[in-house]
Protein backbone atom coordinates (compact mmCIF):
# COMPACT_ATOMS: atom_id res chain seq x y z
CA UNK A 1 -40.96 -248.29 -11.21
CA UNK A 2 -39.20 -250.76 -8.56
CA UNK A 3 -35.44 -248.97 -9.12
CA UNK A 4 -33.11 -251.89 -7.85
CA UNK A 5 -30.34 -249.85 -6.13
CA UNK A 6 -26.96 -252.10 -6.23
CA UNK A 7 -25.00 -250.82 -3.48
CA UNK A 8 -21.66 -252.51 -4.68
CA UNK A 9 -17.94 -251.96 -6.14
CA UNK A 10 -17.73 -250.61 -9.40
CA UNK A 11 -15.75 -252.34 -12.10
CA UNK A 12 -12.91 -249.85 -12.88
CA UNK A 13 -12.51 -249.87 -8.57
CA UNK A 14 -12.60 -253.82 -8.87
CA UNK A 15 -10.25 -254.18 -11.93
CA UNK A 16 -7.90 -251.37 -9.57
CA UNK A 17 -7.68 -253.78 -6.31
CA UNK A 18 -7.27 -257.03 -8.91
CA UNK A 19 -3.98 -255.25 -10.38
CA UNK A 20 -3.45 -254.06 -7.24
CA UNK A 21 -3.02 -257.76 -5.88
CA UNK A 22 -1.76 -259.17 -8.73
CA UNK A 23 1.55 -256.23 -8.99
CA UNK A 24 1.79 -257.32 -4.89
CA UNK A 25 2.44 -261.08 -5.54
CA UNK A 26 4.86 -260.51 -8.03
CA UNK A 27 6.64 -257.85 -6.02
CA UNK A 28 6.36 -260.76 -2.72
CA UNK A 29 7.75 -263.43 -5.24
CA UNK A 30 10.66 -262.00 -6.79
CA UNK A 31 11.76 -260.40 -3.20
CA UNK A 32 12.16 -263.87 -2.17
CA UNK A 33 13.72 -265.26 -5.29
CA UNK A 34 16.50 -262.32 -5.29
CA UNK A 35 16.83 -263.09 -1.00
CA UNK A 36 17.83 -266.79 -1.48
CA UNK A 37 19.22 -266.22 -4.79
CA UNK A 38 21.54 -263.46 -2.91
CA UNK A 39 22.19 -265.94 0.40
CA UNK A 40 23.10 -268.92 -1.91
CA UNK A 41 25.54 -266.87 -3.04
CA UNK A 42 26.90 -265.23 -0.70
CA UNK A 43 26.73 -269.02 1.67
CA UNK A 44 29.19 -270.17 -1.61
CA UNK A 45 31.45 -267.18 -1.89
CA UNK A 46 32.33 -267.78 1.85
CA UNK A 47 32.47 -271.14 1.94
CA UNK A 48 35.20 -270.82 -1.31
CA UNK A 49 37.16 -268.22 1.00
CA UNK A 50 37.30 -271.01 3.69
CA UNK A 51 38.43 -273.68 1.61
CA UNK A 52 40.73 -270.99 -0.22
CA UNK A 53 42.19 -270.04 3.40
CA UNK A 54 42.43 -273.85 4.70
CA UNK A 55 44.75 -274.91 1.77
CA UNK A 56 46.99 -271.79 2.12
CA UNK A 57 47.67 -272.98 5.63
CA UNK A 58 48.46 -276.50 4.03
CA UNK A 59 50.36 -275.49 1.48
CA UNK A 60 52.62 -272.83 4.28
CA UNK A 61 52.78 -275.62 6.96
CA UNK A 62 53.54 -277.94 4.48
CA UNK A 63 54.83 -281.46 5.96
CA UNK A 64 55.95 -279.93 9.11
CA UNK A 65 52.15 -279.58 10.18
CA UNK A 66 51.85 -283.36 11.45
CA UNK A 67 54.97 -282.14 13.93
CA UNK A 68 53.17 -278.97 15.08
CA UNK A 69 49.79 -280.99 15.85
CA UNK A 70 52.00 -282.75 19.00
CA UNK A 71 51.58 -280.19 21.25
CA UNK A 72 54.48 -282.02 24.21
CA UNK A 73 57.17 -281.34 21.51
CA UNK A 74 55.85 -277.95 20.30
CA UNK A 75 57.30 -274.66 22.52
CA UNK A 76 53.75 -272.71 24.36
CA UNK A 77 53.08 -269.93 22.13
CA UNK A 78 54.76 -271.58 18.61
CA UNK A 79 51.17 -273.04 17.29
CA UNK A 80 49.59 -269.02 17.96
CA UNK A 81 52.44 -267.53 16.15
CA UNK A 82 52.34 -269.54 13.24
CA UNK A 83 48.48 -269.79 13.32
CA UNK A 84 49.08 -265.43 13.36
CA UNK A 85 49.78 -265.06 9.26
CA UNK A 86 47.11 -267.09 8.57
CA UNK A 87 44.24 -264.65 9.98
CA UNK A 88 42.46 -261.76 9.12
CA UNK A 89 39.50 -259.61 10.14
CA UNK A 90 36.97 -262.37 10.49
CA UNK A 91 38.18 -265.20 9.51
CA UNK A 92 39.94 -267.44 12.58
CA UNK A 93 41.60 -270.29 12.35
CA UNK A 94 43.00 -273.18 14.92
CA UNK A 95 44.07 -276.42 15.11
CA UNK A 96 42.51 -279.70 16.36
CA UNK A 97 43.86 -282.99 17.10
CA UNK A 98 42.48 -286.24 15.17
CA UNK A 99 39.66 -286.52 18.17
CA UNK A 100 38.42 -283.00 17.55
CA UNK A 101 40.42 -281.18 20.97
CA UNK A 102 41.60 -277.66 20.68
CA UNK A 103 45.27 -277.38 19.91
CA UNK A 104 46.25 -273.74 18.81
CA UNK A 105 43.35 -271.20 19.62
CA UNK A 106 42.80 -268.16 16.88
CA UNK A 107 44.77 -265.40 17.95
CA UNK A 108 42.61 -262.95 16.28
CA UNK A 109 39.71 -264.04 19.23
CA UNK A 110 40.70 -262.69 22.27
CA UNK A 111 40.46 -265.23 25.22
CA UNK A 112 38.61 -267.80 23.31
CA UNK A 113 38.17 -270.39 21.10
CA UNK A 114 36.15 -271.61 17.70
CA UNK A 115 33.04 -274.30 18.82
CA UNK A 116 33.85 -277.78 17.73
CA UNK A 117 30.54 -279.74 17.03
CA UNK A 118 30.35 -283.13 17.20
CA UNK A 119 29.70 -283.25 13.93
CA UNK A 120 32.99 -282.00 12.81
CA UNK A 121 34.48 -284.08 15.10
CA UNK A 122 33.15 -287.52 13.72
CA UNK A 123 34.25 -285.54 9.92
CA UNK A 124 37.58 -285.81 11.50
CA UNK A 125 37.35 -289.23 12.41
CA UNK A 126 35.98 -290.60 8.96
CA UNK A 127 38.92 -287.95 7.01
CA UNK A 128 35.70 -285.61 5.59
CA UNK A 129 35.97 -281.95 4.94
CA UNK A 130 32.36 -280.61 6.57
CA UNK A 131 30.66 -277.01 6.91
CA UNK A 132 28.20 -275.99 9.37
CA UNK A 133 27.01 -273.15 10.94
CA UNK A 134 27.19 -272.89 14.69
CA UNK A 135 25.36 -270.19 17.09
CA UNK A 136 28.15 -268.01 18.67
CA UNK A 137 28.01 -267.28 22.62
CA UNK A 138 25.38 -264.56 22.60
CA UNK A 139 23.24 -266.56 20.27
CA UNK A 140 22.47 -263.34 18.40
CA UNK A 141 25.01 -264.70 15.65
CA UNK A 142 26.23 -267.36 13.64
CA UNK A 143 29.37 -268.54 12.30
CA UNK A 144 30.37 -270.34 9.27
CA UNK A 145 32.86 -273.05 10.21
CA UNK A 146 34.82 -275.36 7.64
CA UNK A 147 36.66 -278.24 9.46
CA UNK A 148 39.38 -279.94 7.69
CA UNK A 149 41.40 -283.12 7.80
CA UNK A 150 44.74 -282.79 7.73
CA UNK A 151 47.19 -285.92 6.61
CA UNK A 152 50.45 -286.75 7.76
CA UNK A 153 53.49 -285.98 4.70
CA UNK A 154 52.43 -288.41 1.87
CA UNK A 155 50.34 -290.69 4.00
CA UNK A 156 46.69 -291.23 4.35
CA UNK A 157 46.71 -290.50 8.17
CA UNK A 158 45.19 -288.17 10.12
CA UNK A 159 47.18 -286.14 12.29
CA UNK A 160 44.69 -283.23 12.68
CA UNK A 161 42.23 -280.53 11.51
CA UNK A 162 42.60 -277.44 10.47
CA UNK A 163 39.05 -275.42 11.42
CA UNK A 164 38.95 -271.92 9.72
C-alpha cells in the first residue's frame, strides 16, 4: 500500500498557463507589427508632405529663387516675408546657400533657426534631396527635416536649398 503522492500541476491548470502563453505572444507580436507598420506610415505620409511643401515653394518662387538666395542684393526682411506663405503649424521652412549657411530663418520659429547637419550639407554639395531626423534643443524631440537642392532657371547649378 506505498500511495505515491504526486504533488504537481494538473493538466487542465497546465493546458490553462500553455494557452495562456501562447494568446500572450501573439498579442506581443502583432503589437509590434501594427507599431512599425503604423510608424512606416506615418515616417512616409510626412515625408510626402515635405516633398509636397518643398515643390510648392519651387513652383511660387519660380526662377526668381536663384536672385533671392543672394542675400547683398535682397532688402532685410524680403526672404522672411516670402518664406511667410509657405508655413504652417509645424512645418518651417528656410533657405540655405549652396554650402549649407542659413539664409532666410522660418518665421513660424520664434528667434531661431532649423539645424543643418552636415549631412545635408554635403546633399547640397553633390545636388541630392536627403531626409533625416535631427534631435531638437531640449533633446526631448525630434524633427523630420527634408533638405533640397535648388537649381538656378534652366541650369543644372546650385544656387541653394530649400530645408522644410
Amino acid at each position: 500500500m506505498n500511495r505515491v503522492v504526486r504533488l504537481g500541476v494538473s493538466l487542465r491548470t497546465r493546458l490553462t498557463l500553455w494557452y495562456g502563453a501562447l494568446l500572450a505572444l501573439t498579442l506581443l507580436a502583432f503589437s509590434v507589427f501594427l507599431y512599425f507598420t503604423l510608424q512606416q506610415g506615418q515616417s512616409s505620409s510626412m515625408d510626402s508632405r515635405l516633398v509636397l511643401r518643398a515643390d510648392q515653394i519651387r513652383r511660387e518662387v519660380g526662377p526668381s529663387i536663384g536672385n533671392l538666395l543672394q542675400p547683398e542684393d535682397v532688402a532685410p526682411g524680403k526672404l522672411e516675408s516670402t518664406l511667410g506663405e509657405f508655413v504652417e503649424p509645424g512645418i518651417y521652412v528656410q533657405l540655405l546657400t549652396p554650402k549649407g549657411a542659413v539664409v532666410a530663418a522660418p518665421p513660424n520659429l520664434v528667434g531661431g533657426e532649423l539645424p543643418v547637419p552636415q549631412s545635408s550639407r554635403q546633399a547640397i554639395l553633390e545636388d541630392r534631396r536627403i531626409f533625416v531626423t535631427v534631435a531638437v534643443a531640449s533633446g526631448d524631440a525630434s524633427v523630420r527635416l527634408l533638405t533640397d537642392p535648388i537649381h538656378q532657371a534652366n541650369t543644372t547649378e546650385v544656387v541653394g536649398a530649400v530645408q522644410v
